[in-house]
C-alpha atoms as a PDB file:
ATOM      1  CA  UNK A   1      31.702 -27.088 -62.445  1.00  0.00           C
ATOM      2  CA  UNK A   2      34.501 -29.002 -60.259  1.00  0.00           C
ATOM      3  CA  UNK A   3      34.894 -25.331 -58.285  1.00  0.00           C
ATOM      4  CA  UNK A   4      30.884 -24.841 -57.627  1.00  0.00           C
ATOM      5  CA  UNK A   5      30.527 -28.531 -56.298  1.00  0.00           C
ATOM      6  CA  UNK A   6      34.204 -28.794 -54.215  1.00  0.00           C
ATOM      7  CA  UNK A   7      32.977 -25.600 -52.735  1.00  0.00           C
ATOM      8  CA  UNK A   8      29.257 -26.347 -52.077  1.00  0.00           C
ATOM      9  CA  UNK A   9      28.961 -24.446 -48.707  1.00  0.00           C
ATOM     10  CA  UNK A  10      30.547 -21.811 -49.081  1.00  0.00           C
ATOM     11  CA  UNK A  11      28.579 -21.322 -52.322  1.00  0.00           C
ATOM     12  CA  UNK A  12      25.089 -21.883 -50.823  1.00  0.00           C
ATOM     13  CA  UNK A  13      25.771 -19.942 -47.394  1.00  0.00           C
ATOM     14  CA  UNK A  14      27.337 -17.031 -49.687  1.00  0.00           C
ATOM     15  CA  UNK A  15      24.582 -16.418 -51.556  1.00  0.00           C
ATOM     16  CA  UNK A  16      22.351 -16.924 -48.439  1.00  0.00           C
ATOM     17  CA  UNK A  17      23.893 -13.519 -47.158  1.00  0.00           C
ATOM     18  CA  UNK A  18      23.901 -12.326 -50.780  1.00  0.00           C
ATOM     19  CA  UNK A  19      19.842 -12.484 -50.337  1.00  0.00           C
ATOM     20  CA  UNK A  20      19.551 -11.753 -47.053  1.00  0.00           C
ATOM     21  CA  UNK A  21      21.724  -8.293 -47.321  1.00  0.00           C
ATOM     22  CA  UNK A  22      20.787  -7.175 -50.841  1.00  0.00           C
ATOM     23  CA  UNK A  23      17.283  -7.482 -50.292  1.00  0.00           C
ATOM     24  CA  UNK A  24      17.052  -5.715 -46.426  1.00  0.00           C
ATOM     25  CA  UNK A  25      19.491  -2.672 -48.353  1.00  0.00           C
ATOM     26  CA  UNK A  26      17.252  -1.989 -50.870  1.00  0.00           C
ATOM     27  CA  UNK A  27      13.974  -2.478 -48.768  1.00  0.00           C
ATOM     28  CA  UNK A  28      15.906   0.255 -46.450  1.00  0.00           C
ATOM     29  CA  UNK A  29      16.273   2.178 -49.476  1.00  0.00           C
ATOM     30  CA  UNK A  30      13.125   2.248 -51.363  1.00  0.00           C
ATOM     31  CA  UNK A  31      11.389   2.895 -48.038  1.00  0.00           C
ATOM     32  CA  UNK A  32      13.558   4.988 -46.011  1.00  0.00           C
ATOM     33  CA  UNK A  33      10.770   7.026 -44.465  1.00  0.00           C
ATOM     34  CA  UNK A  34       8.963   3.939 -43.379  1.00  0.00           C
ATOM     35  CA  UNK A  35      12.165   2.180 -41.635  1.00  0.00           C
ATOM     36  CA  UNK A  36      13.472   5.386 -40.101  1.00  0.00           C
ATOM     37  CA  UNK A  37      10.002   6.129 -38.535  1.00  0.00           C
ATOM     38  CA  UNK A  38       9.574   2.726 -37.372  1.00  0.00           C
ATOM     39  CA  UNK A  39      12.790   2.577 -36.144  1.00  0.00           C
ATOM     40  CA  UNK A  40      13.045   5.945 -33.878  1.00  0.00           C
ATOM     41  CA  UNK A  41       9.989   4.582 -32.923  1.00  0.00           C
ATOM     42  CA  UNK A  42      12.109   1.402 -32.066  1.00  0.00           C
ATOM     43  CA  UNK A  43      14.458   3.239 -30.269  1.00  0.00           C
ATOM     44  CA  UNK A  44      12.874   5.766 -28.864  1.00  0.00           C
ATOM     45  CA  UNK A  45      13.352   4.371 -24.352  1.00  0.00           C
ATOM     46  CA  UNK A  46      17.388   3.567 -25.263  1.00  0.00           C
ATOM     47  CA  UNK A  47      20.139   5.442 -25.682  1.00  0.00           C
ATOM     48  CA  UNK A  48      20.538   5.301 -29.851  1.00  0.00           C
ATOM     49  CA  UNK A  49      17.074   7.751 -29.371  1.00  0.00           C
ATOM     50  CA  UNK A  50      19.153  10.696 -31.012  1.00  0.00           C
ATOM     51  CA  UNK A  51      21.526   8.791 -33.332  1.00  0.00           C
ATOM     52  CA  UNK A  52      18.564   6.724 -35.306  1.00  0.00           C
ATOM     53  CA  UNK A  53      19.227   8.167 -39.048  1.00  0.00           C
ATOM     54  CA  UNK A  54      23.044   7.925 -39.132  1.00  0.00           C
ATOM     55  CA  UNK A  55      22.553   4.864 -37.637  1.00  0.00           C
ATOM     56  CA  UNK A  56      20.620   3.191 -40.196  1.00  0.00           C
ATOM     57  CA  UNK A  57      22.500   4.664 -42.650  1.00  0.00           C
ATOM     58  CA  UNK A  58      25.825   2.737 -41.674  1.00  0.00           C
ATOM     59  CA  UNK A  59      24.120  -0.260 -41.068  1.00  0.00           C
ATOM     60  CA  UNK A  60      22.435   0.322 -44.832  1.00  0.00           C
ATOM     61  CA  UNK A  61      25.747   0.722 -45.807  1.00  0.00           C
ATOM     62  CA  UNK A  62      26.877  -2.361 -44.592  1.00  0.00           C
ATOM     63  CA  UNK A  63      24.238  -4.638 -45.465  1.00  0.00           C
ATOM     64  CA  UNK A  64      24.700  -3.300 -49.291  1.00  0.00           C
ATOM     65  CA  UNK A  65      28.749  -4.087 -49.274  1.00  0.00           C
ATOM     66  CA  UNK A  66      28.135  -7.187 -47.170  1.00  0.00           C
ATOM     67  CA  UNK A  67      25.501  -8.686 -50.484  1.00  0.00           C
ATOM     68  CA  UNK A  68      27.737  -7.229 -53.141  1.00  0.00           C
ATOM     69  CA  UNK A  69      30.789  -8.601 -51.943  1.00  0.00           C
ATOM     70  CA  UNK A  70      29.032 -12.243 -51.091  1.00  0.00           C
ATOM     71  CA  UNK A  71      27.481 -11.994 -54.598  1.00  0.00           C
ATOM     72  CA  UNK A  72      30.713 -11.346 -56.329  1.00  0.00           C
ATOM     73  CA  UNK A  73      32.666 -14.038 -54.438  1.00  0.00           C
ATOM     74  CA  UNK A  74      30.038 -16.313 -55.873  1.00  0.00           C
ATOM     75  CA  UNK A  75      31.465 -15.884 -59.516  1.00  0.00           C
ATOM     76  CA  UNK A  76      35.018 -15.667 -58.437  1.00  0.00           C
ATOM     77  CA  UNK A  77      34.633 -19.342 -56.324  1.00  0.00           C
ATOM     78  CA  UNK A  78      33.033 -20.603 -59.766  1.00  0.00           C
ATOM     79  CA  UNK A  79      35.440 -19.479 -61.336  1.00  0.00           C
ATOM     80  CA  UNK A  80      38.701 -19.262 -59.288  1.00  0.00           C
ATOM     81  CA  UNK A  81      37.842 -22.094 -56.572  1.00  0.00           C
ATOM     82  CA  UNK A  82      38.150 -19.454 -53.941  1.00  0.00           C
ATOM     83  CA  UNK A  83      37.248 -15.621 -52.866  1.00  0.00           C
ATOM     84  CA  UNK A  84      38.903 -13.445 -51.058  1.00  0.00           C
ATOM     85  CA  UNK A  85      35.457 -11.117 -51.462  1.00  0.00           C
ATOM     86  CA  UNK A  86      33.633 -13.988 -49.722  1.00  0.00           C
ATOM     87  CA  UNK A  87      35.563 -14.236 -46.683  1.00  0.00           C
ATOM     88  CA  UNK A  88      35.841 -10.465 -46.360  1.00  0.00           C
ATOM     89  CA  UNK A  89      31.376 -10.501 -47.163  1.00  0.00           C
ATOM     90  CA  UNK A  90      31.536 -13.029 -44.361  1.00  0.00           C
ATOM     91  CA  UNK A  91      33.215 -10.874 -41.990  1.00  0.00           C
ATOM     92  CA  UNK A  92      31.278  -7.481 -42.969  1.00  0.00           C
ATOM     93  CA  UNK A  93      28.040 -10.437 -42.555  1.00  0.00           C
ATOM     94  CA  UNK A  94      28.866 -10.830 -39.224  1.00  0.00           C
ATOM     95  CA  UNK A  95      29.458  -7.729 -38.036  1.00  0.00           C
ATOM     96  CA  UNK A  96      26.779  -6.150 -39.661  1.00  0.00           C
ATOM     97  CA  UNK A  97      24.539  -8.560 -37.349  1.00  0.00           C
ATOM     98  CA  UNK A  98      26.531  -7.995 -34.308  1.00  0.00           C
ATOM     99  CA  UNK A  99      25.230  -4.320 -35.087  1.00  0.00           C
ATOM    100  CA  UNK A 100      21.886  -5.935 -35.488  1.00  0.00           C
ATOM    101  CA  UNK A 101      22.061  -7.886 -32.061  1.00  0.00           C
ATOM    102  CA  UNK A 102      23.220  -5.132 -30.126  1.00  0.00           C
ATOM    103  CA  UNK A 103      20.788  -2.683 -30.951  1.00  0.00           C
ATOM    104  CA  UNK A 104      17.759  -5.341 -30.848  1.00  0.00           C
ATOM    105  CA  UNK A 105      19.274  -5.669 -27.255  1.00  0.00           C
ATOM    106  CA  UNK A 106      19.609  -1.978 -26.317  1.00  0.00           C
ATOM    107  CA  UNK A 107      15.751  -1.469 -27.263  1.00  0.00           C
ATOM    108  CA  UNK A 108      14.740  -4.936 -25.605  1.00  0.00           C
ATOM    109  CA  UNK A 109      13.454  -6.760 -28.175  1.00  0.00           C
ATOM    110  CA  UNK A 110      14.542 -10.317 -27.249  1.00  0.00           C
ATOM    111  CA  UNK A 111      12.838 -11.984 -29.868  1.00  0.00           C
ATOM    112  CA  UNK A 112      14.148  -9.937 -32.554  1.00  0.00           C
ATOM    113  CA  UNK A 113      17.609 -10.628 -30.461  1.00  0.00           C
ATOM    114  CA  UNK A 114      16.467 -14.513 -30.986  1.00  0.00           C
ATOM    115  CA  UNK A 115      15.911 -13.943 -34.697  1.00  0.00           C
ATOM    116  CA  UNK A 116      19.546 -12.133 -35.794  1.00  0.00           C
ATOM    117  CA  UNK A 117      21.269 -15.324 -33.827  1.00  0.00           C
ATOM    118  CA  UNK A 118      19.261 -17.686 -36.546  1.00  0.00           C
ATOM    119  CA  UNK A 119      21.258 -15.255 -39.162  1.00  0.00           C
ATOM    120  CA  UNK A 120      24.885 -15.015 -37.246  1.00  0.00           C
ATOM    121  CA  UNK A 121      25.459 -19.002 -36.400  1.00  0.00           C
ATOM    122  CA  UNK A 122      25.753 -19.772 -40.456  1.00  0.00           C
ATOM    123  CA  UNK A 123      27.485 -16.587 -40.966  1.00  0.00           C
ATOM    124  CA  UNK A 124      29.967 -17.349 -38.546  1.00  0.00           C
ATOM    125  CA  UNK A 125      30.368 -20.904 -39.785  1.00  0.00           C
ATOM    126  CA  UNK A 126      31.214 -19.153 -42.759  1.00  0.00           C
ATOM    127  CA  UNK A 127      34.099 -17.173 -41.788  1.00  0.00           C
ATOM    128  CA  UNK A 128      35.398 -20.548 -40.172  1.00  0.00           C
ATOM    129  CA  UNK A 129      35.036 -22.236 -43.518  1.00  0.00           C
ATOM    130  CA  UNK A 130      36.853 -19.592 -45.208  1.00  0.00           C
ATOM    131  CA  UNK A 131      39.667 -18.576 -43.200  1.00  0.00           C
END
């Protein structure tokens, strides 16, 4: 119990990616059709026009290992005090939204630019906390 409280932040922001990531992988997964179609549509005036299935199909990858590792470090701070899996979630986190940012950029959607900064300040503030 001394491990969940001393590391209270970490904890909650940790398994704020956990639900963030998990549940935007498997929404990408049990409706691939749907995302990719919106998506090409998404990108269809930038330069990612051609590339739109591979893609989404890193950043799927991404956003699964980024919840699975933040999940896991959840036990192992409960346990342990600390997680290496967290800080490398963290990092995985923010890159996967850097990903995120750039491409909401490329297709000129500034407010869904606006939105993935909400998601990257705590996620960076993470990786601070944990290095």
């Amino acid at each position: 119990m001394d491990n969940l409280l001393s590391n209270a932040t970490e904890i909650l922001l940790l398994v704020f990616l956990t639900i963030t990531f998990l549940q935007s992988g498997i929404d990408k997964l049990m409706d691939w059709k749907g995302n990719l179609g919106w998506l090409t549509g998404h990108f269809s005036k930038s330069i990612f026009k051609g590339t739109v299935p591979v893609l989404l199909s890193v950043i799927l990858m991404l956003e699964l290992l980024s919840g699975i590792l933040c999940g896991v470090s959840v036990f192992q701070f409960a346990i342990d005090g600390e997680s290496v899996f967290g800080f490398y979630g963290a990092i995985i986190s923010a890159v996967t939204l850097l990903m995120l940012l750039l491409g909401q950029r490329v297709a000129k959607d500034y407010v869904g630019a606006q939105t993935i900064v909400v998601y990257l300040i705590p996620t960076v503030f993470l990786v601070y906390l944990m290095q």
